[in-house]
Protein backbone atom coordinates (compact mmCIF):
# COMPACT_ATOMS: atom_id res chain seq x y z
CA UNK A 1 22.51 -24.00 -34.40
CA UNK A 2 23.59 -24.89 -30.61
CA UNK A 3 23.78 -21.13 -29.80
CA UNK A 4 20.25 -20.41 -31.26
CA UNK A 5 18.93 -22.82 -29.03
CA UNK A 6 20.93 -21.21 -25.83
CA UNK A 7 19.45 -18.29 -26.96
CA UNK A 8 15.80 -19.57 -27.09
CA UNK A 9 16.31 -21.57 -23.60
CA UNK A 10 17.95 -17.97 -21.74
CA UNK A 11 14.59 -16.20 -23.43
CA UNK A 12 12.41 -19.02 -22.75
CA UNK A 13 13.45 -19.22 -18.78
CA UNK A 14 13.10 -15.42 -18.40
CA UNK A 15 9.89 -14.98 -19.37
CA UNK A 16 9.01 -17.79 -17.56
CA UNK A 17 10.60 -16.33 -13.97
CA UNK A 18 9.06 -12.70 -15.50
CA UNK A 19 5.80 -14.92 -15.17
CA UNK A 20 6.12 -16.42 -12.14
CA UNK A 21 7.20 -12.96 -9.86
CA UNK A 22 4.57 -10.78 -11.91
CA UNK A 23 2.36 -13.54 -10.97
CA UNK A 24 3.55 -13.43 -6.80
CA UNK A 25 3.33 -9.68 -6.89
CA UNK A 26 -0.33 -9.73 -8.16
CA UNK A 27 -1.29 -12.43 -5.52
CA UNK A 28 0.66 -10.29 -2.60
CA UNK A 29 -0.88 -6.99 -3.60
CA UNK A 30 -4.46 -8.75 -4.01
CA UNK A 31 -4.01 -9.98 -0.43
CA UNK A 32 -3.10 -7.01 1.66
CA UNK A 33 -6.10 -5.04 -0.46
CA UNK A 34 -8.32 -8.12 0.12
CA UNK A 35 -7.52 -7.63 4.00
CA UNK A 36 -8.15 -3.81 3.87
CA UNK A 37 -11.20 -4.22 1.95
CA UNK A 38 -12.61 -7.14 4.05
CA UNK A 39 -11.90 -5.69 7.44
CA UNK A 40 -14.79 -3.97 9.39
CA UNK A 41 -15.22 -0.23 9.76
CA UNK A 42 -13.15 0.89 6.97
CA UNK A 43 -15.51 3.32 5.48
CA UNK A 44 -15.69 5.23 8.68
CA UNK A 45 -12.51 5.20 8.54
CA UNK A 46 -12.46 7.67 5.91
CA UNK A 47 -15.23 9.92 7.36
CA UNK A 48 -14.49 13.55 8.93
CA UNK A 49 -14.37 13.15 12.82
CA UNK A 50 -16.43 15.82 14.12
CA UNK A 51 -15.63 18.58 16.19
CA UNK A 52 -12.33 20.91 15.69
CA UNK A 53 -9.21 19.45 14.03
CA UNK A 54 -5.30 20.79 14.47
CA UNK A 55 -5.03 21.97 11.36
CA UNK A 56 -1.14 21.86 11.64
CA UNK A 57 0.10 19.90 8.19
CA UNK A 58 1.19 16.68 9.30
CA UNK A 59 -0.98 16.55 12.44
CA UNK A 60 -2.29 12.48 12.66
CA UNK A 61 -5.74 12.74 13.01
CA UNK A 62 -6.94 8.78 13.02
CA UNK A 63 -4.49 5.86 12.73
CA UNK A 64 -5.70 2.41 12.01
CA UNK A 65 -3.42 -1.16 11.89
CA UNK A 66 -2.97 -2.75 8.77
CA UNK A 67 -3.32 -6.75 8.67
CA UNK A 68 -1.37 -8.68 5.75
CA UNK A 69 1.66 -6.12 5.85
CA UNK A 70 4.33 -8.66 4.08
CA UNK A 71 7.84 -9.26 5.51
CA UNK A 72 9.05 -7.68 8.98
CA UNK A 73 7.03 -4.46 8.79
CA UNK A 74 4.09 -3.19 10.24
CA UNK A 75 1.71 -0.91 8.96
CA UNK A 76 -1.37 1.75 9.32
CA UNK A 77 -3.81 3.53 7.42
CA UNK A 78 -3.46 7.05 8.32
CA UNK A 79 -5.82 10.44 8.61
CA UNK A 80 -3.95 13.42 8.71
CA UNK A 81 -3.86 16.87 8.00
CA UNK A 82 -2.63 18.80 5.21
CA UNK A 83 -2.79 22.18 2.61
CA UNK A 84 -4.83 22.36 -1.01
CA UNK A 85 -3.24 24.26 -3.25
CA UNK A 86 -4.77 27.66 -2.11
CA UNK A 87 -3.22 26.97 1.46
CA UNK A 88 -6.20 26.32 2.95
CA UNK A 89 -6.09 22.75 5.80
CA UNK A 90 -7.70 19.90 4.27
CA UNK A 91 -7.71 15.92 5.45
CA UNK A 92 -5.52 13.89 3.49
CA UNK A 93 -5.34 9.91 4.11
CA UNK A 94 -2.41 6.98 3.25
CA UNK A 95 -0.97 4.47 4.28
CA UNK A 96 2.62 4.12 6.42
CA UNK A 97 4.47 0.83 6.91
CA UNK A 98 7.36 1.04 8.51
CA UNK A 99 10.18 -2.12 8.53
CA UNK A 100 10.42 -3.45 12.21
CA UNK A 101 14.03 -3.66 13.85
């Protein structure tokens, strides 16, 4: 009977820590999205600048800063250029955070 009830304790205390770091990862990721969604100027973000682009894969074409990047890191959401399938240049967006040190 005693090990049953190690048994139900040891399942018991994992679900409960299972809980409690699905529960910190929901609250992190809702934060940095709530500060990317909240910040001004984030649609334009995402609009074509005009005139002639490098169209060079992997050539930046607008960087922005990212607030609410957890730990030591920093981070930005990026614009830059890439290929479609047919080969032809097309603008291609993400985001880059980078550790600091």
């Amino acid at each position: 009977m005693r090990h049953l009830t190690s048994h139900r304790f040891a399942f018991g205390f994992f679900a409960a820590l299972l809980a409690f770091v699905g529960g910190l990862v929901a609250v992190e990721t809702a934060r940095v999205a709530g500060n990317a969604l909240e910040r001004p100027g984030v649609p334009e973000f995402y609009t074509a600048p005009a005139g002639p682009i490098d169209p060079t894969p992997g050539t930046i074409v607008k960087a922005d800063p990212l607030l609410g990047v957890p730990f030591a890191a920093r981070g930005w959401r990026i614009m830059y250029t890439s290929t479609d399938v047919h080969g032809e240049p097309v603008l291609s967006t993400g985001v880059l955070v980078v550790p600091l040190g």
